[in-house]
Each structure stands twice: as C-alpha cells, then as structure tokens.
C-alpha atoms as a PDB file:
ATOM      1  CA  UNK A   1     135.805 152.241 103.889  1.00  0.00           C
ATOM      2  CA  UNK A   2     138.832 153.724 105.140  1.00  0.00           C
ATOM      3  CA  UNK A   3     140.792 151.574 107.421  1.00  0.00           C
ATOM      4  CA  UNK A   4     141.877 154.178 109.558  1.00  0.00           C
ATOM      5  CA  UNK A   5     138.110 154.830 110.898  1.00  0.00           C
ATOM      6  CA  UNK A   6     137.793 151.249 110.607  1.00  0.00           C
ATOM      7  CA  UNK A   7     140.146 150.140 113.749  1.00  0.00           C
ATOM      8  CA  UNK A   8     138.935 153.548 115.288  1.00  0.00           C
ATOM      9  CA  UNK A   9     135.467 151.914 115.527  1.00  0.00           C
ATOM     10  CA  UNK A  10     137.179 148.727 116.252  1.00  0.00           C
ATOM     11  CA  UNK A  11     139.142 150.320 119.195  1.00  0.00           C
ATOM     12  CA  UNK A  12     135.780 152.216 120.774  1.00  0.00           C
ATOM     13  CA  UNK A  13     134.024 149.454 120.197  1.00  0.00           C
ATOM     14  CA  UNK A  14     136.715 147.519 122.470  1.00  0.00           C
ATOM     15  CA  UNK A  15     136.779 149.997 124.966  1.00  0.00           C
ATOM     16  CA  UNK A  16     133.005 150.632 125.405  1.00  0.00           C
ATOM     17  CA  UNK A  17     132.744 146.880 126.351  1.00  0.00           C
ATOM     18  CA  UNK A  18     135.856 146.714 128.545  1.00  0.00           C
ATOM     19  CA  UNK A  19     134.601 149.784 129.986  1.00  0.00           C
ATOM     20  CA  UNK A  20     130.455 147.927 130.253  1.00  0.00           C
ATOM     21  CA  UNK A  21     131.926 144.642 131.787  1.00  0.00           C
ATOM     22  CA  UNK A  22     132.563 146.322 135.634  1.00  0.00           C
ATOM     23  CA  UNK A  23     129.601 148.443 135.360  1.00  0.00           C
ATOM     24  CA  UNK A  24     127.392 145.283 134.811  1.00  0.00           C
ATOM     25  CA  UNK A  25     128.995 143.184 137.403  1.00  0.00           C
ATOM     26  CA  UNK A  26     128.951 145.752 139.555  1.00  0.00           C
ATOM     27  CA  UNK A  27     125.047 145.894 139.020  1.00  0.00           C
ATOM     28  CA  UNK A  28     124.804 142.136 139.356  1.00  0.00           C
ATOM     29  CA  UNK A  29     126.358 141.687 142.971  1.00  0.00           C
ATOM     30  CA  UNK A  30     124.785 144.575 143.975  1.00  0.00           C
ATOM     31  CA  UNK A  31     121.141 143.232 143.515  1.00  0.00           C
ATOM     32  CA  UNK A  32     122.221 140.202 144.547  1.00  0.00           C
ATOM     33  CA  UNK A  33     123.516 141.189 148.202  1.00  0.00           C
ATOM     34  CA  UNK A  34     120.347 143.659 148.386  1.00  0.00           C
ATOM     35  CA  UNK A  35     117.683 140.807 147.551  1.00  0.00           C
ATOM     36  CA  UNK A  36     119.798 138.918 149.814  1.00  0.00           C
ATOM     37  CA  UNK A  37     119.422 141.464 152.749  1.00  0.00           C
ATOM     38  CA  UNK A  38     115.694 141.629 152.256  1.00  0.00           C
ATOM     39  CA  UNK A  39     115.511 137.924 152.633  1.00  0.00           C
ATOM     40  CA  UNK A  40     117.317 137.927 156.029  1.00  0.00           C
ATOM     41  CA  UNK A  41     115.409 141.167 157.090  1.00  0.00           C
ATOM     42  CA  UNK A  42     112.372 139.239 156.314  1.00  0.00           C
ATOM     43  CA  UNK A  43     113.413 135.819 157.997  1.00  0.00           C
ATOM     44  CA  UNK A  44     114.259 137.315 160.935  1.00  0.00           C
ATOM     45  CA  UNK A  45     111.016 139.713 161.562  1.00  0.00           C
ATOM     46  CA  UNK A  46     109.016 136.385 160.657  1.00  0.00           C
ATOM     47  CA  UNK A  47     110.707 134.868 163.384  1.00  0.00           C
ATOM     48  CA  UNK A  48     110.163 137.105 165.585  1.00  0.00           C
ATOM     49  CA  UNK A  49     106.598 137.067 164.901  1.00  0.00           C
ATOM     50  CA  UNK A  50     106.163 133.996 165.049  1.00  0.00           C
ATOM     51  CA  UNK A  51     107.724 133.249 168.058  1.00  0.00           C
ATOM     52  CA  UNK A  52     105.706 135.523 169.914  1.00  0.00           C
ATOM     53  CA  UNK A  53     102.607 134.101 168.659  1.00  0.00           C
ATOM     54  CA  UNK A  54     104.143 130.631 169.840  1.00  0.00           C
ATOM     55  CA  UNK A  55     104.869 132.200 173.310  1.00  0.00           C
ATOM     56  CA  UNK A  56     100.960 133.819 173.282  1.00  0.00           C
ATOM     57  CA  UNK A  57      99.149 131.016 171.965  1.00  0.00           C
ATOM     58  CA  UNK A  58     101.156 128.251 174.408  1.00  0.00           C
ATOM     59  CA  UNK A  59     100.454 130.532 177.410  1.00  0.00           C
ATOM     60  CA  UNK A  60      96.773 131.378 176.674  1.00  0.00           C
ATOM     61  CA  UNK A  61      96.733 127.328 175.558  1.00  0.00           C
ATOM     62  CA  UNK A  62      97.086 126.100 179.089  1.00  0.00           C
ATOM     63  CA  UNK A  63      95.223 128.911 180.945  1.00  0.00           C
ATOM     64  CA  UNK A  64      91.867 127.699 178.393  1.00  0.00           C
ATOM     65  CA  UNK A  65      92.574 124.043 179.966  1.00  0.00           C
ATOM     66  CA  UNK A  66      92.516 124.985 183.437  1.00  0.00           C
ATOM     67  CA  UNK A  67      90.301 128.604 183.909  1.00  0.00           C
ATOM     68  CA  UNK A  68      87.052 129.875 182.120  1.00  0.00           C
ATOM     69  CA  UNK A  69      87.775 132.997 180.040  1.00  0.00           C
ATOM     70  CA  UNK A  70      88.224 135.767 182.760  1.00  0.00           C
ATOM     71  CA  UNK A  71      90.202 137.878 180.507  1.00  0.00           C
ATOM     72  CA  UNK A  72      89.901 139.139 176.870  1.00  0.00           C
ATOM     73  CA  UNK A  73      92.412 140.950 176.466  1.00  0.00           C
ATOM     74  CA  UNK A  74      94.548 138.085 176.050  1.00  0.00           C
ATOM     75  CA  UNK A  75      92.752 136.684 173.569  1.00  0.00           C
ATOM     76  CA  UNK A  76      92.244 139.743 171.659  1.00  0.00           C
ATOM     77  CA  UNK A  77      95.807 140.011 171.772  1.00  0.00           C
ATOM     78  CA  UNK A  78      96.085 136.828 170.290  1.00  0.00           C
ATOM     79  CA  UNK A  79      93.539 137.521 167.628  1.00  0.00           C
ATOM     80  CA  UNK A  80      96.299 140.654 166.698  1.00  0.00           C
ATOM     81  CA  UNK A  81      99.157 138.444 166.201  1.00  0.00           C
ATOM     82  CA  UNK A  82      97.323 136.536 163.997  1.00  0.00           C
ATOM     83  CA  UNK A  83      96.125 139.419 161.853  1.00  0.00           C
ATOM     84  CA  UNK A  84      99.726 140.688 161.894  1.00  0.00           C
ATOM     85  CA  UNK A  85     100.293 137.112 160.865  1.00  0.00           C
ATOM     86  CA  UNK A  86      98.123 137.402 157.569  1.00  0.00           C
ATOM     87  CA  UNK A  87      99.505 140.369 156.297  1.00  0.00           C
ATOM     88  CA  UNK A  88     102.379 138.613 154.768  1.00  0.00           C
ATOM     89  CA  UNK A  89     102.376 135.014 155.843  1.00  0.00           C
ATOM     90  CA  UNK A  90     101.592 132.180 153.400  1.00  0.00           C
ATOM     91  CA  UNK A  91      98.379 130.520 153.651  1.00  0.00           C
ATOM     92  CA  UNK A  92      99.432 126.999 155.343  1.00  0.00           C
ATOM     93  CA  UNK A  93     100.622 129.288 157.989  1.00  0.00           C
ATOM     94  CA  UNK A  94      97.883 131.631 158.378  1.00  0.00           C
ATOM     95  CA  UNK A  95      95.407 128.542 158.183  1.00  0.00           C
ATOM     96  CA  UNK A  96      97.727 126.666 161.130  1.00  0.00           C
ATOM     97  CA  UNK A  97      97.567 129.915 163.431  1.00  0.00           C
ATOM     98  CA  UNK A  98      93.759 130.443 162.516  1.00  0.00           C
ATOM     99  CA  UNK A  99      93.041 126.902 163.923  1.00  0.00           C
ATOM    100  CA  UNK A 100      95.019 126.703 166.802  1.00  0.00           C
ATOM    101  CA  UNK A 101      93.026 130.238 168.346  1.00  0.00           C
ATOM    102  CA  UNK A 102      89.555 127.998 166.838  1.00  0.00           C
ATOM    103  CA  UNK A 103      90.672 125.350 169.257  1.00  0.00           C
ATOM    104  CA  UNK A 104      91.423 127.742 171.898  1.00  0.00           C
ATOM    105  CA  UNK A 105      88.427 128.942 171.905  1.00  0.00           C
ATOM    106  CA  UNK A 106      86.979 125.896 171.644  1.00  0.00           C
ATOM    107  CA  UNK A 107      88.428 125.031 175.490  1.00  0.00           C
ATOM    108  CA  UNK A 108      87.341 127.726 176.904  1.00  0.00           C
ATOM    109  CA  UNK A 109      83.789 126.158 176.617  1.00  0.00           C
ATOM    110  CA  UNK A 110      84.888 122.924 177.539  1.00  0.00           C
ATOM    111  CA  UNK A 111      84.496 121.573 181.486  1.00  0.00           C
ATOM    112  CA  UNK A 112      88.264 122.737 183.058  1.00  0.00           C
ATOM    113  CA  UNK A 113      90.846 119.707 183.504  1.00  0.00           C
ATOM    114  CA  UNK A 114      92.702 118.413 186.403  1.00  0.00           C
ATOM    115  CA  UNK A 115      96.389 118.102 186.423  1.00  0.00           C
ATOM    116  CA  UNK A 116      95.924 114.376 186.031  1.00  0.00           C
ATOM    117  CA  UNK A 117      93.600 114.595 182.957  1.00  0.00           C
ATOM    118  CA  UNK A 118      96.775 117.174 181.135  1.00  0.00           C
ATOM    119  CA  UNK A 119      99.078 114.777 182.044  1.00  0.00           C
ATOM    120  CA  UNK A 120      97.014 111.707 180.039  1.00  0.00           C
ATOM    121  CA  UNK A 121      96.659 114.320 177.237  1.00  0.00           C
ATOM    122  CA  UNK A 122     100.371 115.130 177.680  1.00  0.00           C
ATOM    123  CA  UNK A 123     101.577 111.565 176.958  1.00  0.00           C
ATOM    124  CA  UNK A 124      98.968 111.098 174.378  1.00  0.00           C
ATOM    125  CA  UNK A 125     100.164 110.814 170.831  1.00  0.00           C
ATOM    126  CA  UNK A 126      98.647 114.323 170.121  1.00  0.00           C
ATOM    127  CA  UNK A 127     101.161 115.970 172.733  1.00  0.00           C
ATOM    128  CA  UNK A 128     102.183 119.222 170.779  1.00  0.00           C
ATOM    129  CA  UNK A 129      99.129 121.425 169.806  1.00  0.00           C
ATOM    130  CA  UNK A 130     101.373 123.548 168.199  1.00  0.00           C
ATOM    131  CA  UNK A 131     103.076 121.094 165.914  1.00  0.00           C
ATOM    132  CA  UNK A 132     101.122 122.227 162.857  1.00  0.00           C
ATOM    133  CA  UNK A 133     101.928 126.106 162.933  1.00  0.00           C
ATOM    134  CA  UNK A 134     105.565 125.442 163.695  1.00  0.00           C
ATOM    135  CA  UNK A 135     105.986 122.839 161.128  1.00  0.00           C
ATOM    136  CA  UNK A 136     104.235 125.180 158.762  1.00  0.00           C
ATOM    137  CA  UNK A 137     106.494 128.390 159.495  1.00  0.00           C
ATOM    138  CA  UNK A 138     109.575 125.974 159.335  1.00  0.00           C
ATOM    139  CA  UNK A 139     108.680 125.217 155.493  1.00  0.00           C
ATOM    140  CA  UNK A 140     108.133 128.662 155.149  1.00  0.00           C
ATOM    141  CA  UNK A 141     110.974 129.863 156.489  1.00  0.00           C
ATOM    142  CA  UNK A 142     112.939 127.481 154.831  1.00  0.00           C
ATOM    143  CA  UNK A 143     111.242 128.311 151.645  1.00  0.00           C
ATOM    144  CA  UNK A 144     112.532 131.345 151.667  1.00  0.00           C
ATOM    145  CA  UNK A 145     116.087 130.719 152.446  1.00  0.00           C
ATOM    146  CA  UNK A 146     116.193 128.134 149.484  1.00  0.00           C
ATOM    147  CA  UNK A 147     114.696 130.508 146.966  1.00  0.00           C
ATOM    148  CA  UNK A 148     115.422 134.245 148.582  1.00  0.00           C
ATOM    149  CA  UNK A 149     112.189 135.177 147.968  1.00  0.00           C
ATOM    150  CA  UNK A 150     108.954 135.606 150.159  1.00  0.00           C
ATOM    151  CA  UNK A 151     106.320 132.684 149.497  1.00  0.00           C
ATOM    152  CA  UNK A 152     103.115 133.383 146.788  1.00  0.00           C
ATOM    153  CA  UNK A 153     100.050 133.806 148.397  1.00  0.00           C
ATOM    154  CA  UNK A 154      97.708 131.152 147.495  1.00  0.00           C
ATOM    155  CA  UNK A 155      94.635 132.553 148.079  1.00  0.00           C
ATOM    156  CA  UNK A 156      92.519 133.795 144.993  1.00  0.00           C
ATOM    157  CA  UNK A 157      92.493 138.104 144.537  1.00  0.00           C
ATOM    158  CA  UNK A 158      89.473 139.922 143.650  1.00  0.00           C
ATOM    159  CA  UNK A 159      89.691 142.327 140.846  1.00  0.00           C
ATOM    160  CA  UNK A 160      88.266 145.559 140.991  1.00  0.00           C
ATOM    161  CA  UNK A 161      85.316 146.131 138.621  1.00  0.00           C
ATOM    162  CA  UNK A 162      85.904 149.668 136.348  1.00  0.00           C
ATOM    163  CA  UNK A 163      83.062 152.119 136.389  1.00  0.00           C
ATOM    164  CA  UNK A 164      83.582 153.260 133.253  1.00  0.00           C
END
C-alpha cells in the first residue's frame, strides 16, 4: 500500500477517536447526574409520603385507643395513603404500613383506654407502634441512596396468558 494513504488513515483514525473521547464522556456524566436526579426526586417524594402516612396513622393511632370509630373518613384516608404507598414502595414497607392500619382497626373494636392504661403501654417495651414501618422506609430509603436505584419488588408478577 501506498504510504501516503497509509498515515492518512492513520491521521483520521487519530482524529475520529480524539474527536469520540468528549462525546462519550460527555454521555457518561450526563446519565450519571440524570439517574442521579431521579434518585433524589424519588427520595424526596417517598419522604414525603411517608411522612404523611406517619402523621395519619399516629393521629388516627391514638384516637382508636381512646374513641369508637365515629368517623371514616379518616380511615379511608388512611387506607389511600397506603394504596399510594404500594404503587412503588417495596414490599417490607408496604407489608409494615398494611399491618399497622390491621392493628388500627383492630382497636377500634377493643374496650377504649384510660390515660393511665396508655401510659403503662407507653413505658412498656413495645412503646413505638410505628417502629416497624419507619425502620422499614429507613432501609429503603437508604437502599436507594447506596445503589441510586429504586428497590425490586419482591412480590411474584402474573403473566398474561396469549389468546392466540
């Protein structure tokens, strides 16, 4: 071959990676920062969901210790946070909000309690009724700070069947 159209080759060649290398970079920090936006944006609308299920569920907590079930529409609004909970929670959470309406429920058909009888309960070991949500959005959250990503869902898919 001619050496003339042999460094010609050589020098596009050259080029066309020297041009490639910002170009790929360029590509590379740019998903980066936009999976690491979408992380944040997720972290902080899971907080804020969360947090007002804590708020709910602690305030509709006491009122099922110390008043029969007068109103539904604080328990039905309760029931909503938790379906807005399973749309993109993982299941630990999901299962830990799930329970702690259960047991909700559960004292509105129980006999009311004085403020002596919450206080014993208060200074019982089992003082937090909401330990096992928060603990479970905590590894979630914290899940998906350490990997940038939203947690799998566990829970097993059905497939659709084909007609044909």
């Amino acid at each position: 071959m001619n050496s003339a159209i042999i460094s010609a080759l050589a020098a596009f060649g050259g080029s066309s990676v020297g041009a490639l290398g910002p170009v790929l970079s360029n590509y590379v920090l740019q998903r980066s920062a936009a999976k690491r936006e979408l992380s944040n944006r997720q972290i902080a609308e899971r907080e804020a969901l969360y947090s007002d299920f804590i708020k709910e569920a602690s305030c509709l907590y006491a009122i099922s210790i110390t008043h029969a079930l007068e109103d539904l529409d604080q328990l039905v609004s309760l029931y909503a946070l938790v379906s807005r909970i399973r749309l993109f929670a993982s299941q630990p959470v999901v299962q830990a909000a799930e329970d702690f309406v259960k047991q909700i429920v559960m004292h509105y058909g129980e006999p009311n309690l004085s403020v002596e009888q919450i206080r014993a309960a208060a200074l019982a070991a089992k003082a937090d009724p909401l330990d096992r949500f928060s603990f479970a959005c905590r590894k979630e959250l914290q899940d998906i700070v350490q990997r940038g990503l939203t947690p799998v869902d566990d829970s097993p898919r059905k497939k659709k069947r084909s007609l044909v």
